[in-house]
PDB file of N, CA and C in Angstrom:
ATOM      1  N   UNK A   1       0.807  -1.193   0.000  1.00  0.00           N
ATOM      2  CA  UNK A   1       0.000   0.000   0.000  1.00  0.00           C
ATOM      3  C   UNK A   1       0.854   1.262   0.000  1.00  0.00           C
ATOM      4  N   UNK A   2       1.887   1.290  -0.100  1.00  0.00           N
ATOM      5  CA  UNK A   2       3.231   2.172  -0.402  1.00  0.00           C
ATOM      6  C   UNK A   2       3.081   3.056  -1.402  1.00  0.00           C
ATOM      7  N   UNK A   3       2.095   2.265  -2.170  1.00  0.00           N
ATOM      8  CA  UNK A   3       2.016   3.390  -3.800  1.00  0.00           C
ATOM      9  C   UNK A   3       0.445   4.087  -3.825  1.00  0.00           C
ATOM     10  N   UNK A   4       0.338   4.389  -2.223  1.00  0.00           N
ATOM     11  CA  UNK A   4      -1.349   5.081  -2.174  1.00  0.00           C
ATOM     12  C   UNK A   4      -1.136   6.128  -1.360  1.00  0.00           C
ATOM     13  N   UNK A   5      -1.595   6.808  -1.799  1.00  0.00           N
ATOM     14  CA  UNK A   5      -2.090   8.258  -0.084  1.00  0.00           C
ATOM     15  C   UNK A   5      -3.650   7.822  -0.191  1.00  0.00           C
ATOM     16  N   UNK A   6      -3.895   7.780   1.602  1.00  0.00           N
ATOM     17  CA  UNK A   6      -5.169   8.157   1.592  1.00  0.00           C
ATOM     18  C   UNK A   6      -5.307   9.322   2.334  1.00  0.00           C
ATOM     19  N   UNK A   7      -7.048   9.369   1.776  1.00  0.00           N
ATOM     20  CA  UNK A   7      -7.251  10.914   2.298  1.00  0.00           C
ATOM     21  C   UNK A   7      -8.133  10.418   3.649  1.00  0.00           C
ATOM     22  N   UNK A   8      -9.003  11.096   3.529  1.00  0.00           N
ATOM     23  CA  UNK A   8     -10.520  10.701   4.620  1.00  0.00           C
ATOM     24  C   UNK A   8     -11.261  10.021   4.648  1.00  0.00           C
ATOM     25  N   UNK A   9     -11.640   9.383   5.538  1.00  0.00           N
ATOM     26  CA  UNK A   9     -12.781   7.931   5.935  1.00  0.00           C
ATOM     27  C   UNK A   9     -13.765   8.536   5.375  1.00  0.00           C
ATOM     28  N   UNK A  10     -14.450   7.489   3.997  1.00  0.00           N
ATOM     29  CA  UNK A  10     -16.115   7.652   3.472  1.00  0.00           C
ATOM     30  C   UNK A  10     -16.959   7.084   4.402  1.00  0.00           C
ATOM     31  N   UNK A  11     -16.556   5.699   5.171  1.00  0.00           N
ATOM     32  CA  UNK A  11     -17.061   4.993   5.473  1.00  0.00           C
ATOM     33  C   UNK A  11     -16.894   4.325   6.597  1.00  0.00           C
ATOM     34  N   UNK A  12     -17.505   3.624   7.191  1.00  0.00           N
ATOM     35  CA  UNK A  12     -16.927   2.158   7.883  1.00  0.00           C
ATOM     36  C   UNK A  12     -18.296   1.230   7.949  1.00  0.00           C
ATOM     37  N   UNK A  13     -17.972  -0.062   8.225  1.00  0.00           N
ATOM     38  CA  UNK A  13     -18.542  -0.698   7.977  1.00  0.00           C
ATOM     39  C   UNK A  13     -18.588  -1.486   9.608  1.00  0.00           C
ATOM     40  N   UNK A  14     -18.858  -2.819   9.175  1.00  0.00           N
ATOM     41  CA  UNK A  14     -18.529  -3.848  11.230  1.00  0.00           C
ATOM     42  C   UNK A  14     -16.846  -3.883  11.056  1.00  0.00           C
ATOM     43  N   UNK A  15     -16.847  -4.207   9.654  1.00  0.00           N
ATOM     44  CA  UNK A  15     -15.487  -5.037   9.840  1.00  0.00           C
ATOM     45  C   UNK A  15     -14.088  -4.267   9.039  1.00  0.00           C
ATOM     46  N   UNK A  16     -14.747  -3.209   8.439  1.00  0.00           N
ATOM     47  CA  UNK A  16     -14.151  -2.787   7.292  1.00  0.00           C
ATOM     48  C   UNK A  16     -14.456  -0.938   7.379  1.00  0.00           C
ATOM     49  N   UNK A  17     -13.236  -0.073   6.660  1.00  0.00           N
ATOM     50  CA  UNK A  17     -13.558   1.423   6.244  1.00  0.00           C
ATOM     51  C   UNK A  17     -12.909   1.363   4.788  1.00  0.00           C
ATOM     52  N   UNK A  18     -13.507   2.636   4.638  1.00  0.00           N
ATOM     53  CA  UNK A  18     -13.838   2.871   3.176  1.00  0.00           C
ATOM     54  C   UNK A  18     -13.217   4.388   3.192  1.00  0.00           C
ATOM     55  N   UNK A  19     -11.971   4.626   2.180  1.00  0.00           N
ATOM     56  CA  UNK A  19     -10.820   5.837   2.292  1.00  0.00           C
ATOM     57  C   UNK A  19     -11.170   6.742   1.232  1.00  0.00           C
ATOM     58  N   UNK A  20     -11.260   7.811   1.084  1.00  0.00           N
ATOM     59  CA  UNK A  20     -10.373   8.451  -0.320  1.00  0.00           C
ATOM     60  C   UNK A  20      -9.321   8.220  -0.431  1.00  0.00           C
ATOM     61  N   UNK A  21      -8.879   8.200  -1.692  1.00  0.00           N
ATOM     62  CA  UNK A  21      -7.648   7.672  -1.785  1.00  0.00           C
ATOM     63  C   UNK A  21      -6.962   7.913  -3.093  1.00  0.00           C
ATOM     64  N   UNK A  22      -5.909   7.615  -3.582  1.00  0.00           N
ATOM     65  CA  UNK A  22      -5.480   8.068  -4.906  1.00  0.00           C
ATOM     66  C   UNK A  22      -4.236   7.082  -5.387  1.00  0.00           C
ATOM     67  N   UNK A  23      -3.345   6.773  -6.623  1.00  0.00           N
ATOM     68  CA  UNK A  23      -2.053   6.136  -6.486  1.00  0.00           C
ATOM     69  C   UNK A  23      -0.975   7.582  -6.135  1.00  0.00           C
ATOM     70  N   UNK A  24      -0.043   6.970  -6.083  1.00  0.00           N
ATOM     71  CA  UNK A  24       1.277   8.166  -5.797  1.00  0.00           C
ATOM     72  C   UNK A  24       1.560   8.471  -7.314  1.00  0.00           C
ATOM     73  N   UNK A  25       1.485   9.649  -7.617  1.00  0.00           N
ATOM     74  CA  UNK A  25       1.718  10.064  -9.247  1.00  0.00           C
ATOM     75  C   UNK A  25       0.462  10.263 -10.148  1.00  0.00           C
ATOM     76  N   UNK A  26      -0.297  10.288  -9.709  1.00  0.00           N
ATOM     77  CA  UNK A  26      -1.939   9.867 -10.701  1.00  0.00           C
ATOM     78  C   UNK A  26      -2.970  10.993  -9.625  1.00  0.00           C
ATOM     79  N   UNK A  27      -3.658  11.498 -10.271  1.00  0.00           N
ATOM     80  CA  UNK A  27      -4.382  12.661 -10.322  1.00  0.00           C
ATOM     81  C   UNK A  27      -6.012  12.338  -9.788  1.00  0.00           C
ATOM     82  N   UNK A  28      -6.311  10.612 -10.549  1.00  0.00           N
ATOM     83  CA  UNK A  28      -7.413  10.282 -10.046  1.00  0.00           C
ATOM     84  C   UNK A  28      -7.389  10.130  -8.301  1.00  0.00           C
ATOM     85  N   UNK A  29      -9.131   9.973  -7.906  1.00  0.00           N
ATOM     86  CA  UNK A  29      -8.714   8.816  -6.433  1.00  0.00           C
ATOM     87  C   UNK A  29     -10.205   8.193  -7.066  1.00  0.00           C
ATOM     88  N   UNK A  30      -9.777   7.554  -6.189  1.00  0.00           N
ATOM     89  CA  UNK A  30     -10.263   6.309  -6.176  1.00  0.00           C
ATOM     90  C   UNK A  30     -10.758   5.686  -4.397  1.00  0.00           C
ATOM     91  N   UNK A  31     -11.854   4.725  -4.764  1.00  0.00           N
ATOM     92  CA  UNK A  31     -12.373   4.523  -3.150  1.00  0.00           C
ATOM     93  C   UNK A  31     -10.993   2.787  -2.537  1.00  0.00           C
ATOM     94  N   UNK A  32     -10.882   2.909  -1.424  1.00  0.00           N
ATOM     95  CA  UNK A  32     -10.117   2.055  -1.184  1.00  0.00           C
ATOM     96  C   UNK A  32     -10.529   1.660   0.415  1.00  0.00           C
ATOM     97  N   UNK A  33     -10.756   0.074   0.223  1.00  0.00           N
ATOM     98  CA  UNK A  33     -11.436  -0.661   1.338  1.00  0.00           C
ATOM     99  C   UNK A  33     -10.459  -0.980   2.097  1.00  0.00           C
ATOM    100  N   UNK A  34     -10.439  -1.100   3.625  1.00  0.00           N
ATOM    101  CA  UNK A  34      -9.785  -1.990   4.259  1.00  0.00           C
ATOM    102  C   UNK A  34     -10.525  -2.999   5.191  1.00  0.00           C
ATOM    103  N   UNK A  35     -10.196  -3.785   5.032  1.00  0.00           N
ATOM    104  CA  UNK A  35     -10.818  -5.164   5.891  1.00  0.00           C
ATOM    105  C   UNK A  35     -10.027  -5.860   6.550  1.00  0.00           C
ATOM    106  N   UNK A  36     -10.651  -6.878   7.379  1.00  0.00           N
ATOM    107  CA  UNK A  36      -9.792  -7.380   8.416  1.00  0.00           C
ATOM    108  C   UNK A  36      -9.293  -8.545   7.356  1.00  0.00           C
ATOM    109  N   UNK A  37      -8.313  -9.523   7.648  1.00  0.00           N
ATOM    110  CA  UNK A  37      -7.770 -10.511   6.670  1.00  0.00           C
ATOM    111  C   UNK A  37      -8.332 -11.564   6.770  1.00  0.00           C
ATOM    112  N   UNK A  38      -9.383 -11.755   8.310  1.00  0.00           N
ATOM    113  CA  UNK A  38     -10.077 -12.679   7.969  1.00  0.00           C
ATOM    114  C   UNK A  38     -11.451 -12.745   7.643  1.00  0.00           C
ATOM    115  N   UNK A  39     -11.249 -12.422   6.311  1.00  0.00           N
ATOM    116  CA  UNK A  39     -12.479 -11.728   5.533  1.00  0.00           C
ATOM    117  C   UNK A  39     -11.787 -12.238   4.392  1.00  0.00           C
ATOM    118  N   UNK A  40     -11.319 -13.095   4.167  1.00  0.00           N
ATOM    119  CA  UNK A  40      -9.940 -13.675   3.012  1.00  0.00           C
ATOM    120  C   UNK A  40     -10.833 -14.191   2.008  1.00  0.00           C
ATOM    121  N   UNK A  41     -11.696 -15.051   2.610  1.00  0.00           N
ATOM    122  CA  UNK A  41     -12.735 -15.590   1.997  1.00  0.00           C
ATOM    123  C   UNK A  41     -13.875 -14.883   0.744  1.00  0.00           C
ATOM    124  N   UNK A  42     -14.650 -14.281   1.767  1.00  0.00           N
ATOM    125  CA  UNK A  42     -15.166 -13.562   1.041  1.00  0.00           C
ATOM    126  C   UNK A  42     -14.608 -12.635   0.249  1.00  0.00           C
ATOM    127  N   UNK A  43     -13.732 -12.019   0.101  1.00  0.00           N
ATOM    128  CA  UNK A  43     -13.204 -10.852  -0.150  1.00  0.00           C
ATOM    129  C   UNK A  43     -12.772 -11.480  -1.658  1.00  0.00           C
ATOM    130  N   UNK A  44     -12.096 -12.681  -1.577  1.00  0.00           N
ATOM    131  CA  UNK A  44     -11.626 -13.379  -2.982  1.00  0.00           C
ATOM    132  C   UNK A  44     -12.461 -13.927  -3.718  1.00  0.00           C
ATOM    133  N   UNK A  45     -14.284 -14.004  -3.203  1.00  0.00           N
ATOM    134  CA  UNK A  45     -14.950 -14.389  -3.972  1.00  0.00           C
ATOM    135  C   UNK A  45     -15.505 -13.499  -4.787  1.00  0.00           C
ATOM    136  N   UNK A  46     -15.651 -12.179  -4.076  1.00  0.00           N
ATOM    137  CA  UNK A  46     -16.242 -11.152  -4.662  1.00  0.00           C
ATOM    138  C   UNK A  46     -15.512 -10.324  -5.796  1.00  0.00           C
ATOM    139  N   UNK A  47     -13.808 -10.543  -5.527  1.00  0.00           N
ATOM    140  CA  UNK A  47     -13.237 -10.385  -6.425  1.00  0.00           C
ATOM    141  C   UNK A  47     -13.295 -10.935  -7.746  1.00  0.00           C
ATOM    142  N   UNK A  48     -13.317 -12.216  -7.741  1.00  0.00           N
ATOM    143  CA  UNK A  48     -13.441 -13.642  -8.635  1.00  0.00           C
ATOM    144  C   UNK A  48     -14.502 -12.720  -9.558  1.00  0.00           C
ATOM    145  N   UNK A  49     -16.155 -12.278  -8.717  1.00  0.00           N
ATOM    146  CA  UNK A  49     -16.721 -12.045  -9.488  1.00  0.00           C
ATOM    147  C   UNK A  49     -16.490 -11.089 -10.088  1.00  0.00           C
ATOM    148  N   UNK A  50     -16.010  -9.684  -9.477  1.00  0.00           N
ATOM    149  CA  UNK A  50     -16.085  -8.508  -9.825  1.00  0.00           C
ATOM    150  C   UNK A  50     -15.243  -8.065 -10.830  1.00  0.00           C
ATOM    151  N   UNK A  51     -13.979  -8.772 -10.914  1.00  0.00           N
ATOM    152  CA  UNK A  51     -13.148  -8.446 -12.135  1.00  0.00           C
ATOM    153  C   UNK A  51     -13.100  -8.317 -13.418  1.00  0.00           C
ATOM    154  N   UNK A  52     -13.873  -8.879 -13.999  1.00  0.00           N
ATOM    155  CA  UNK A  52     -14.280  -9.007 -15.234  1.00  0.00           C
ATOM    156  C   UNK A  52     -15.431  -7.781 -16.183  1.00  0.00           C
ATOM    157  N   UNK A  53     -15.944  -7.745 -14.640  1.00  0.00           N
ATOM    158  CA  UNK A  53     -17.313  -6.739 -15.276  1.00  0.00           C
ATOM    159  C   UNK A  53     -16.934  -5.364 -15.154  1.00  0.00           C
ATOM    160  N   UNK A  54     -17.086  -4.407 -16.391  1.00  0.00           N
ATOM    161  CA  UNK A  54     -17.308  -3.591 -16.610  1.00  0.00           C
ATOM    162  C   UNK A  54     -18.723  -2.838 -17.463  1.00  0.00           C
ATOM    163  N   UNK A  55     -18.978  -2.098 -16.335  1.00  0.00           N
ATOM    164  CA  UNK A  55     -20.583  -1.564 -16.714  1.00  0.00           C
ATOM    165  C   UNK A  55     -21.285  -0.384 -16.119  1.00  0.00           C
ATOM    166  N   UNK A  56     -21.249   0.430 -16.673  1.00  0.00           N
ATOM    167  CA  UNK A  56     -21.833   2.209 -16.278  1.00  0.00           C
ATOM    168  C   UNK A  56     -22.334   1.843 -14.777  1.00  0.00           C
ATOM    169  N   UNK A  57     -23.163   0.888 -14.174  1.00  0.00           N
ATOM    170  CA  UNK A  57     -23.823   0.764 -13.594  1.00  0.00           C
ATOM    171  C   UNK A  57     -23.672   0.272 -12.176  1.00  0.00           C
ATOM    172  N   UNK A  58     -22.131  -0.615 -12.390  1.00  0.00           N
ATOM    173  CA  UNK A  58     -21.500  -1.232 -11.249  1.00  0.00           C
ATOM    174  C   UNK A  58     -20.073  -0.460 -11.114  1.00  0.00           C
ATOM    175  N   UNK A  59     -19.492  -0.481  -9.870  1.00  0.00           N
ATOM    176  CA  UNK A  59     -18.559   0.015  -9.064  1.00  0.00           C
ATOM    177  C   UNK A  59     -17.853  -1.092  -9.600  1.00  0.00           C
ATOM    178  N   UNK A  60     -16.369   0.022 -10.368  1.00  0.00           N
ATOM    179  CA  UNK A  60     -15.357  -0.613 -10.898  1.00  0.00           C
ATOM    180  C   UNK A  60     -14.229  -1.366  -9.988  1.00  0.00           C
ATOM    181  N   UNK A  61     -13.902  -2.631  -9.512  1.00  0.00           N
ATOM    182  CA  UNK A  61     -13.148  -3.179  -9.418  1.00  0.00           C
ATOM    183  C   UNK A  61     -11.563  -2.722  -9.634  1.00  0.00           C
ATOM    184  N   UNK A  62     -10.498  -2.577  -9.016  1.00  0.00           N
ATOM    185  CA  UNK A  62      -8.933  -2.466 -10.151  1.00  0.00           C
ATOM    186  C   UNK A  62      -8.630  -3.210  -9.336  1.00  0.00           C
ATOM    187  N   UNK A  63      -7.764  -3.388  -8.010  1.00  0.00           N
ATOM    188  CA  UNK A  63      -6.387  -4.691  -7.285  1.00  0.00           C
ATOM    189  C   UNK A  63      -6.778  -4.672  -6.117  1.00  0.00           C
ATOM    190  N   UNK A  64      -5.858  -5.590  -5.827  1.00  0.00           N
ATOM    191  CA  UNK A  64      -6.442  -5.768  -4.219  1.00  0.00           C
ATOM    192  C   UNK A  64      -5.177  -5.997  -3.570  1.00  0.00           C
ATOM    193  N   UNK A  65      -4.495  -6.053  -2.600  1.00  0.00           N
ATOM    194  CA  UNK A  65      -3.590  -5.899  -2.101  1.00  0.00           C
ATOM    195  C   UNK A  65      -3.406  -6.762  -0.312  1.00  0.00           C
ATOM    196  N   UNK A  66      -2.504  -7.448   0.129  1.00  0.00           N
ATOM    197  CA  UNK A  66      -2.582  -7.907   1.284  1.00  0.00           C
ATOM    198  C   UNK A  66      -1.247  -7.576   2.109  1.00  0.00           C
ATOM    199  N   UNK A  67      -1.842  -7.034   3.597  1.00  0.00           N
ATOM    200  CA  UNK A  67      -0.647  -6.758   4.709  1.00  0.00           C
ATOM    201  C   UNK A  67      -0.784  -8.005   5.413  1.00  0.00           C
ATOM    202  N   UNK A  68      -0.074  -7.511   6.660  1.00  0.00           N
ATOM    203  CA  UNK A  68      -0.156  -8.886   7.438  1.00  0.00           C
ATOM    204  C   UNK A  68      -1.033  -9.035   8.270  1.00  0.00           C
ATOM    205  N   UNK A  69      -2.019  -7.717   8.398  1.00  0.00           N
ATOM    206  CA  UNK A  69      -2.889  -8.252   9.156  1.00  0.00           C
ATOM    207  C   UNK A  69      -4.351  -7.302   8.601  1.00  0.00           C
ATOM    208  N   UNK A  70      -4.205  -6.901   6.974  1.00  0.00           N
ATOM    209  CA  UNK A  70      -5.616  -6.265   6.463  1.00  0.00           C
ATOM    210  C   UNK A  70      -5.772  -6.910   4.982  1.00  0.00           C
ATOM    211  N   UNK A  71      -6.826  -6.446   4.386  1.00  0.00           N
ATOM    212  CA  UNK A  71      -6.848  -6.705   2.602  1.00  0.00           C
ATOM    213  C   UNK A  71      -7.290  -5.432   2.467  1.00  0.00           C
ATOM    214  N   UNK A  72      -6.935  -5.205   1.668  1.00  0.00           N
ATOM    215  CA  UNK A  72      -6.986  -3.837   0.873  1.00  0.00           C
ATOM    216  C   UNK A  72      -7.573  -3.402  -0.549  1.00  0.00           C
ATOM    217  N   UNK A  73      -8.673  -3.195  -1.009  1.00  0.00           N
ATOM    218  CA  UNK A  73      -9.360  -3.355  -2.264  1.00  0.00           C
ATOM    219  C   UNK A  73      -9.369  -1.939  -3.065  1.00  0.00           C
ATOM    220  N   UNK A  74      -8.870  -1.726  -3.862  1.00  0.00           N
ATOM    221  CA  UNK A  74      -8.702  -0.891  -4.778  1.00  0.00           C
ATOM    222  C   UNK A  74     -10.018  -0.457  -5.784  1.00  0.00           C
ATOM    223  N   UNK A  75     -11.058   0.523  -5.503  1.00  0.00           N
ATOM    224  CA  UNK A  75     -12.415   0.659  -6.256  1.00  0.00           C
ATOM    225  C   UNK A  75     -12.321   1.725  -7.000  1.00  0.00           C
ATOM    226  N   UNK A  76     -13.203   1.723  -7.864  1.00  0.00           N
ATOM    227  CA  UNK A  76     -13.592   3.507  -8.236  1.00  0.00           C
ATOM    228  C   UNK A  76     -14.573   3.826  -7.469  1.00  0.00           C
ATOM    229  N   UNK A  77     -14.065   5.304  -7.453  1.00  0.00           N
ATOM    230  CA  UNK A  77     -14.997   6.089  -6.086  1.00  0.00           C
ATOM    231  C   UNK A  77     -15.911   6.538  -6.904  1.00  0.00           C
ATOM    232  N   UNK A  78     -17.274   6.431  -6.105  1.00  0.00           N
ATOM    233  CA  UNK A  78     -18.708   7.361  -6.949  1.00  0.00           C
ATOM    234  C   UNK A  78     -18.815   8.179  -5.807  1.00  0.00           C
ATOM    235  N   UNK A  79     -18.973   9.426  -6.886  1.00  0.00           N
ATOM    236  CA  UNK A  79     -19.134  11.110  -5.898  1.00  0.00           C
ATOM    237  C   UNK A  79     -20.716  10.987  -6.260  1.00  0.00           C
ATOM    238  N   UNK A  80     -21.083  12.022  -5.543  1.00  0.00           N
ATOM    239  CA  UNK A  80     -22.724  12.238  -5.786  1.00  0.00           C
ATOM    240  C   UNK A  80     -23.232  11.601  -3.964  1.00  0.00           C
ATOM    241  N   UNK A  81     -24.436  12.196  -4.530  1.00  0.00           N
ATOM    242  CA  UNK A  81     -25.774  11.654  -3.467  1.00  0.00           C
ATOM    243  C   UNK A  81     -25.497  10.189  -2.863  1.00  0.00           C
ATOM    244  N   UNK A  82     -25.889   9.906  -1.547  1.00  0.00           N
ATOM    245  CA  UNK A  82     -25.949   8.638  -1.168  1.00  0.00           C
ATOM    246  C   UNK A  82     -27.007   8.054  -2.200  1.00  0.00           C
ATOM    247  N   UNK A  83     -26.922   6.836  -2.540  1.00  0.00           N
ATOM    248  CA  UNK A  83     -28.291   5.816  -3.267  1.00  0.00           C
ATOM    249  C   UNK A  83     -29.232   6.105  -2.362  1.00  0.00           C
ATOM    250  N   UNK A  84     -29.717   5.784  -1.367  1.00  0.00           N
ATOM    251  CA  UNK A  84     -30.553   5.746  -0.474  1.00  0.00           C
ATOM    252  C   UNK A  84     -31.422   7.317  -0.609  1.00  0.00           C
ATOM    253  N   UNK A  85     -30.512   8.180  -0.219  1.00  0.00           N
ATOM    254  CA  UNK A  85     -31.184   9.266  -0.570  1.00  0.00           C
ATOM    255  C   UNK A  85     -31.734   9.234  -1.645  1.00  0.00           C
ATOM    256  N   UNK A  86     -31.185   9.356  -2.844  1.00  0.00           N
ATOM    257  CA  UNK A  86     -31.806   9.520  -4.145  1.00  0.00           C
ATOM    258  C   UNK A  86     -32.883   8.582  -4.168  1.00  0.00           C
ATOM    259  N   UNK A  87     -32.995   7.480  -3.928  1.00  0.00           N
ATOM    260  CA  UNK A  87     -34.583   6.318  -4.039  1.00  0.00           C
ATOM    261  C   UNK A  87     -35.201   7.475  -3.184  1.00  0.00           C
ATOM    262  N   UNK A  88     -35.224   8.104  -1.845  1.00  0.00           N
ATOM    263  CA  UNK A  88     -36.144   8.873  -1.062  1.00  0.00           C
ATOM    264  C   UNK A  88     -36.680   9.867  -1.906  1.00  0.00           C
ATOM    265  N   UNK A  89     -35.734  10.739  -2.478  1.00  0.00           N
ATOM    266  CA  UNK A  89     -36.233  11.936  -3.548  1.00  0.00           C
ATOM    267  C   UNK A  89     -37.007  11.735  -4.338  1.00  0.00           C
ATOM    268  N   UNK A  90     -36.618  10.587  -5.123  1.00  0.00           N
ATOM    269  CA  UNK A  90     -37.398  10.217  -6.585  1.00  0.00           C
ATOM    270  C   UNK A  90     -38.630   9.063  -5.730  1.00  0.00           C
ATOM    271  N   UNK A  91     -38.689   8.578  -4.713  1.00  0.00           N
ATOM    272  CA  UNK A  91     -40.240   8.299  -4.861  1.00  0.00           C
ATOM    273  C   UNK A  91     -41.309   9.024  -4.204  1.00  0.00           C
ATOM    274  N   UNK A  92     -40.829  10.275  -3.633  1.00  0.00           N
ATOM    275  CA  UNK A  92     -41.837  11.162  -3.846  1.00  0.00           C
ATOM    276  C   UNK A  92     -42.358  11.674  -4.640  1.00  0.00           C
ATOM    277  N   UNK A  93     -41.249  11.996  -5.818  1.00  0.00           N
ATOM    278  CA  UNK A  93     -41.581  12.323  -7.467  1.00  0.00           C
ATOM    279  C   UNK A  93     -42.585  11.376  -8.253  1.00  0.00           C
ATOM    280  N   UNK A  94     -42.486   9.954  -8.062  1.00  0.00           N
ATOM    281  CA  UNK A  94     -43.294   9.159  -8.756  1.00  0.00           C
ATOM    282  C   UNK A  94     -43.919   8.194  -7.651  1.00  0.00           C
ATOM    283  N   UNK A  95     -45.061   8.906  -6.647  1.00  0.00           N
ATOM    284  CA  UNK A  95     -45.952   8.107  -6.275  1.00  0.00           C
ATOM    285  C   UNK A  95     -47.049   7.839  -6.790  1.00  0.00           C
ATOM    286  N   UNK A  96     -47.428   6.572  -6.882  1.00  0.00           N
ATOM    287  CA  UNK A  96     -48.757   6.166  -7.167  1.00  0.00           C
ATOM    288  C   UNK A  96     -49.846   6.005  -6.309  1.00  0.00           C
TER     289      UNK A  96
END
């Protein structure tokens, strides 16, 4: 994780936070997970799936990375509105 700055906690989760973050030299950031390692499991399944897909619609996947005692997941960050909010906004807009 040598080749990252992070910035500020988006998130946390039970087991896991969620960084701004960026590579060292590169202009983008990007969202970056940390989890406990024994989360090894899951963490490599979701990868398995997530790698492949690219789609306007899903949160891009790039590397994943392991210390000795975290995993580290490399995402694209989505700026904007929480989801949650936005479903609240828009179904006041379209109640039936």
């Amino acid at each position: 994780m040598e080749n990252f700055v992070l910035y500020e906690e988006l998130g946390k989760g039970r087991n896991s936070f969620v960084y701004k973050g960026r590579r060292k030299g590169h202009l983008n950031f990007l969202a970056i997970v940390c989890t406990d390692k024994n989360k090894k499991l899951e963490i490599s399944n979701h990868v398995r799936l997530s790698y492949h897909l690219d789609h306007p619609n899903i949160v891009r996947y790039y590397e994943w990375y392991e210390t000795c005692s975290h995993l580290w997941l490399v995402l694209e960050l989505c700026t904007g509105e929480e989801t949650c909010l936005l479903f609240n906004l828009n179904s006041h807009q379209f109640s039936f």
